[in-house]
PDB file of N, CA and C in Angstrom:
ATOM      1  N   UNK A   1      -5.968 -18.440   9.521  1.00  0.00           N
ATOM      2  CA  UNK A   1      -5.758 -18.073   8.137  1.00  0.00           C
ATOM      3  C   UNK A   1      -7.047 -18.244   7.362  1.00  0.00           C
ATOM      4  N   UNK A   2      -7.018 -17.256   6.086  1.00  0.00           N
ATOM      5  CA  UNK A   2      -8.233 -17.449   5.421  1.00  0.00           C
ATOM      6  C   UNK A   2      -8.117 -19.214   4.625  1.00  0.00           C
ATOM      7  N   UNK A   3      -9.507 -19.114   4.406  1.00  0.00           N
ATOM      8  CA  UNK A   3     -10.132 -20.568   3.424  1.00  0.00           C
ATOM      9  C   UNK A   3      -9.128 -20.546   1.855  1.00  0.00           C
ATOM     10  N   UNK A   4      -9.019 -19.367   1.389  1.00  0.00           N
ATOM     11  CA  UNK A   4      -8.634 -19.034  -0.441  1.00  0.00           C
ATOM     12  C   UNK A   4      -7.663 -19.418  -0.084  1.00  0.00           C
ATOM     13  N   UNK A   5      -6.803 -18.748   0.751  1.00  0.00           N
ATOM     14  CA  UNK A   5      -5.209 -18.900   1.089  1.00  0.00           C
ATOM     15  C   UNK A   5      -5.027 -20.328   1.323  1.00  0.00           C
ATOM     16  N   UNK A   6      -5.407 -21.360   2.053  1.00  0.00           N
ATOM     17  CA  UNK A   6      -5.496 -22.982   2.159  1.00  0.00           C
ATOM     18  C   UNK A   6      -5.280 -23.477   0.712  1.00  0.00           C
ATOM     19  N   UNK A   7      -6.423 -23.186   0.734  1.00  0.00           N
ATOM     20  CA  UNK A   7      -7.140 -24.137  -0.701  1.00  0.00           C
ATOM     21  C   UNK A   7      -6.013 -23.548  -1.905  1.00  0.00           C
ATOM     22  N   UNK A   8      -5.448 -22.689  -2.287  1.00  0.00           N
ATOM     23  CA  UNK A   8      -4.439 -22.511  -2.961  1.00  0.00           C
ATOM     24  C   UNK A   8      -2.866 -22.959  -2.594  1.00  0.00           C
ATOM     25  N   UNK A   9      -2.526 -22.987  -1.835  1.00  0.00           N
ATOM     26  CA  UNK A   9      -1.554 -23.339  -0.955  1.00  0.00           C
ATOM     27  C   UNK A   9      -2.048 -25.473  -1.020  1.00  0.00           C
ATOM     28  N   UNK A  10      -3.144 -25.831  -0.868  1.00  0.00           N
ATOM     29  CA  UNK A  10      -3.430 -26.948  -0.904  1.00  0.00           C
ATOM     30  C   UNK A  10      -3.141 -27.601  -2.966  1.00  0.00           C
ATOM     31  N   UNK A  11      -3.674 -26.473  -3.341  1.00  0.00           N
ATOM     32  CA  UNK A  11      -3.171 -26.700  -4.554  1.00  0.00           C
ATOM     33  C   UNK A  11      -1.718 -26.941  -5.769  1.00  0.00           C
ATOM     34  N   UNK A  12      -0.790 -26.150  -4.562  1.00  0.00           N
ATOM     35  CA  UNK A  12       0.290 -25.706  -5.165  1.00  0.00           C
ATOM     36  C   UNK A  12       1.581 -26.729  -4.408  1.00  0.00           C
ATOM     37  N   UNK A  13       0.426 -28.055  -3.810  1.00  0.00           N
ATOM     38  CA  UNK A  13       2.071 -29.031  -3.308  1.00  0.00           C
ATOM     39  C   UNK A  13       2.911 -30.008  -3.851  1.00  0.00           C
ATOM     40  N   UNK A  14       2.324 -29.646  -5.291  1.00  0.00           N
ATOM     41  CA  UNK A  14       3.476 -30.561  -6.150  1.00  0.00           C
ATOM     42  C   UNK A  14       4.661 -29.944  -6.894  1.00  0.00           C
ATOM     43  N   UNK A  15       4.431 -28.604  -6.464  1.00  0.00           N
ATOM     44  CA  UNK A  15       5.398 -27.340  -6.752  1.00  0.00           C
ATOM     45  C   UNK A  15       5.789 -26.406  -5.815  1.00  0.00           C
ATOM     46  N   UNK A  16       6.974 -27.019  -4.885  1.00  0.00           N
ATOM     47  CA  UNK A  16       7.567 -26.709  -3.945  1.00  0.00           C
ATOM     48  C   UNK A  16       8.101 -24.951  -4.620  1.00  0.00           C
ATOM     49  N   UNK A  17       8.530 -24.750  -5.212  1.00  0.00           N
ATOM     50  CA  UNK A  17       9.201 -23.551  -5.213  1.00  0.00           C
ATOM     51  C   UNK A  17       8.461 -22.822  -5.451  1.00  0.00           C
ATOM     52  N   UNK A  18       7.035 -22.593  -6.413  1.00  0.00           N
ATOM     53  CA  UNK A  18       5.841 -21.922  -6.651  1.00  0.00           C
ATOM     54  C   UNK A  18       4.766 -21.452  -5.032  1.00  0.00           C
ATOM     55  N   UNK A  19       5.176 -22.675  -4.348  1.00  0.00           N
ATOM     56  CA  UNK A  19       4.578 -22.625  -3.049  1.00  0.00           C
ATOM     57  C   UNK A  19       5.188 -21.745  -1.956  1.00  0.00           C
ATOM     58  N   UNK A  20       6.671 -21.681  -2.188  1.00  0.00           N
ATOM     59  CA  UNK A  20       7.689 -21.519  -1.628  1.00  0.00           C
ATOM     60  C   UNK A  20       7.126 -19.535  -1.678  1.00  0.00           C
ATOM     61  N   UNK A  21       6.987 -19.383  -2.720  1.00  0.00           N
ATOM     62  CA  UNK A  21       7.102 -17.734  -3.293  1.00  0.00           C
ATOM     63  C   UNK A  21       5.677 -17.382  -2.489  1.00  0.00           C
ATOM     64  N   UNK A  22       4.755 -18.089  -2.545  1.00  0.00           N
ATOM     65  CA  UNK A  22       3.376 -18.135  -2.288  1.00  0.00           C
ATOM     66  C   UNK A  22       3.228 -17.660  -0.427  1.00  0.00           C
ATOM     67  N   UNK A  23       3.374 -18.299  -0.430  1.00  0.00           N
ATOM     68  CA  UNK A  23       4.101 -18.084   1.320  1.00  0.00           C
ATOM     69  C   UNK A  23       4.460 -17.311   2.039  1.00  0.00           C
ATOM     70  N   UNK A  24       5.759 -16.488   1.236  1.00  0.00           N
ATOM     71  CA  UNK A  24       6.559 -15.053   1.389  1.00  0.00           C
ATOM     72  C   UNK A  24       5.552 -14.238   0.882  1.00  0.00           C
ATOM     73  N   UNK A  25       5.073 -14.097  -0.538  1.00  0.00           N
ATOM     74  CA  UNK A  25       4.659 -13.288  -0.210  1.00  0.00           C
ATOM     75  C   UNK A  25       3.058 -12.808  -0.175  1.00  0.00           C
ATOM     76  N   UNK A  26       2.026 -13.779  -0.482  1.00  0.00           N
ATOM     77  CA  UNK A  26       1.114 -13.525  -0.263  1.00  0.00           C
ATOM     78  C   UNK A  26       0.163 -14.123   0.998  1.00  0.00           C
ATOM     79  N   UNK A  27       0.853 -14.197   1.870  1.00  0.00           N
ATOM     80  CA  UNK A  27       0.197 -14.551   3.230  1.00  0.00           C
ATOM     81  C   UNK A  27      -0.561 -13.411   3.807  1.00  0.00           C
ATOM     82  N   UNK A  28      -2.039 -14.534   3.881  1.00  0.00           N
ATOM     83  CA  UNK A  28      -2.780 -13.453   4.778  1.00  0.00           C
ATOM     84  C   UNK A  28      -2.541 -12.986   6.429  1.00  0.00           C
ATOM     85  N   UNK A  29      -2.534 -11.417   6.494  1.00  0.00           N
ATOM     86  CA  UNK A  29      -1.928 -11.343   7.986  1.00  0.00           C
ATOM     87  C   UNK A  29      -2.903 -11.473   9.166  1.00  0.00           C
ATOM     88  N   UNK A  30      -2.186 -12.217  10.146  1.00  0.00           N
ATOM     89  CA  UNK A  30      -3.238 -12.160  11.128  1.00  0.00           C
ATOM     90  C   UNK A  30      -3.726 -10.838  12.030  1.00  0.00           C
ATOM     91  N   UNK A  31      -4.939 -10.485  11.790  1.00  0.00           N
ATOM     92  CA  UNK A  31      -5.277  -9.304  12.620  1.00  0.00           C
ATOM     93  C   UNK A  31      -6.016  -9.319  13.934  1.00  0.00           C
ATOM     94  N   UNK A  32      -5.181  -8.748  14.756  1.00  0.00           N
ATOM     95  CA  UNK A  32      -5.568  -8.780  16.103  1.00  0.00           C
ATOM     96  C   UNK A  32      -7.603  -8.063  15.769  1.00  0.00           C
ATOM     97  N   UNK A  33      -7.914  -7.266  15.730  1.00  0.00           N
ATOM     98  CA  UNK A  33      -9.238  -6.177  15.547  1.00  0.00           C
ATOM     99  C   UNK A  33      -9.003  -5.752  14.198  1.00  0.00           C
ATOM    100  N   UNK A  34     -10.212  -5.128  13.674  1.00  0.00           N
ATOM    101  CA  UNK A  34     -10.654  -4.587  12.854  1.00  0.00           C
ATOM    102  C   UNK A  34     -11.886  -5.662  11.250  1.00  0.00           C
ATOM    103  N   UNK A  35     -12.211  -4.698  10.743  1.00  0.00           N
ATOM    104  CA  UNK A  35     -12.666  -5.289   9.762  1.00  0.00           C
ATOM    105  C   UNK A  35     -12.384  -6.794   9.148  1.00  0.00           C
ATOM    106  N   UNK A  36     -11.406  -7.104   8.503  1.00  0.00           N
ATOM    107  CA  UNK A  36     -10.934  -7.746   8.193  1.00  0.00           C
ATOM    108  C   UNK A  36     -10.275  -9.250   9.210  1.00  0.00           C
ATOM    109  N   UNK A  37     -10.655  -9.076  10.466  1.00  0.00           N
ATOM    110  CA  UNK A  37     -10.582 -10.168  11.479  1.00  0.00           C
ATOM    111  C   UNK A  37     -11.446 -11.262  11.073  1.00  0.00           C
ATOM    112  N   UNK A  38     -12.653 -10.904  11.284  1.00  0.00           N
ATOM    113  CA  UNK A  38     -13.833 -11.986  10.959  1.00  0.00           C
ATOM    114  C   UNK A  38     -14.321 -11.945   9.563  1.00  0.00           C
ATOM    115  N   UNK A  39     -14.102 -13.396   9.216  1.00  0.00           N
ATOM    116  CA  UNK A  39     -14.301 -13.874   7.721  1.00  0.00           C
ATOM    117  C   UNK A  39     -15.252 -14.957   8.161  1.00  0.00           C
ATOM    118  N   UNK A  40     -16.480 -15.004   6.893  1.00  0.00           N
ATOM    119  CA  UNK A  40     -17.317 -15.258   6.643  1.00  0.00           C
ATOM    120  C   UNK A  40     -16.927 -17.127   6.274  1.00  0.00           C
ATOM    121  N   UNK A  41     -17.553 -18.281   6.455  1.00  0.00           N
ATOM    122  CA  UNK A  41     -16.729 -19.376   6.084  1.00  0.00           C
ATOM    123  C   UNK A  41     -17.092 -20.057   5.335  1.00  0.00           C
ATOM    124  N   UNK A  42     -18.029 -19.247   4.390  1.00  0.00           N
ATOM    125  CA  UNK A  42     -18.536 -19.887   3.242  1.00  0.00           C
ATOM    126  C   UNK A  42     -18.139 -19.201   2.053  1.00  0.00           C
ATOM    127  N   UNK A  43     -17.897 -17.898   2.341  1.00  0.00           N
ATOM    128  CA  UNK A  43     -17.792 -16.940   1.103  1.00  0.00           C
ATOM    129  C   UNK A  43     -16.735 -16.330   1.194  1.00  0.00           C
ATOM    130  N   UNK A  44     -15.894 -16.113   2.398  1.00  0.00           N
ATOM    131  CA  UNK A  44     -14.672 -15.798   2.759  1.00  0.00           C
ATOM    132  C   UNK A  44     -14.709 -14.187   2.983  1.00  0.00           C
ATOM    133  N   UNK A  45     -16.353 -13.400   2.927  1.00  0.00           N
ATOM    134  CA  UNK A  45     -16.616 -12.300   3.028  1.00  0.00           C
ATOM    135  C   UNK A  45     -16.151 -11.869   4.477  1.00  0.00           C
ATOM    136  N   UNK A  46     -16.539 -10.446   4.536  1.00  0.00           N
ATOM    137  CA  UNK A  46     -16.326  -9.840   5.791  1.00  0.00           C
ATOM    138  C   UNK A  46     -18.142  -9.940   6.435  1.00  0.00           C
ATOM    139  N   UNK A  47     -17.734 -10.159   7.841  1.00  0.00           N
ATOM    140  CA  UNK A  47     -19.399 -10.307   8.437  1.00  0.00           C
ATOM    141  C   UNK A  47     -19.869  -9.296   9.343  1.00  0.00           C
TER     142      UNK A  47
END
């Protein structure tokens, strides 16, 4: 999973149901290939 997605998700654990929504629906998907596979781990860019 990406770094943003953590670190927000790390942010949001004193609000179970806010987290809850967070989860469903903005999870980053895991991609087998393409662009968007390899993220950068400082900037969360594409490399």
């Amino acid at each position: 999973m990406n770094n943003a997605y953590e670190r927000i998700l790390n942010s949001l654990e004193s609000k179970p149901v806010k987290r809850a929504r967070m989860m469903k629906f903005n999870k980053a998907k895991d991609r087998p290939h393409g662009l968007g596979k390899n993220r950068c781990v400082r900037c969360n860019r594409h490399e």
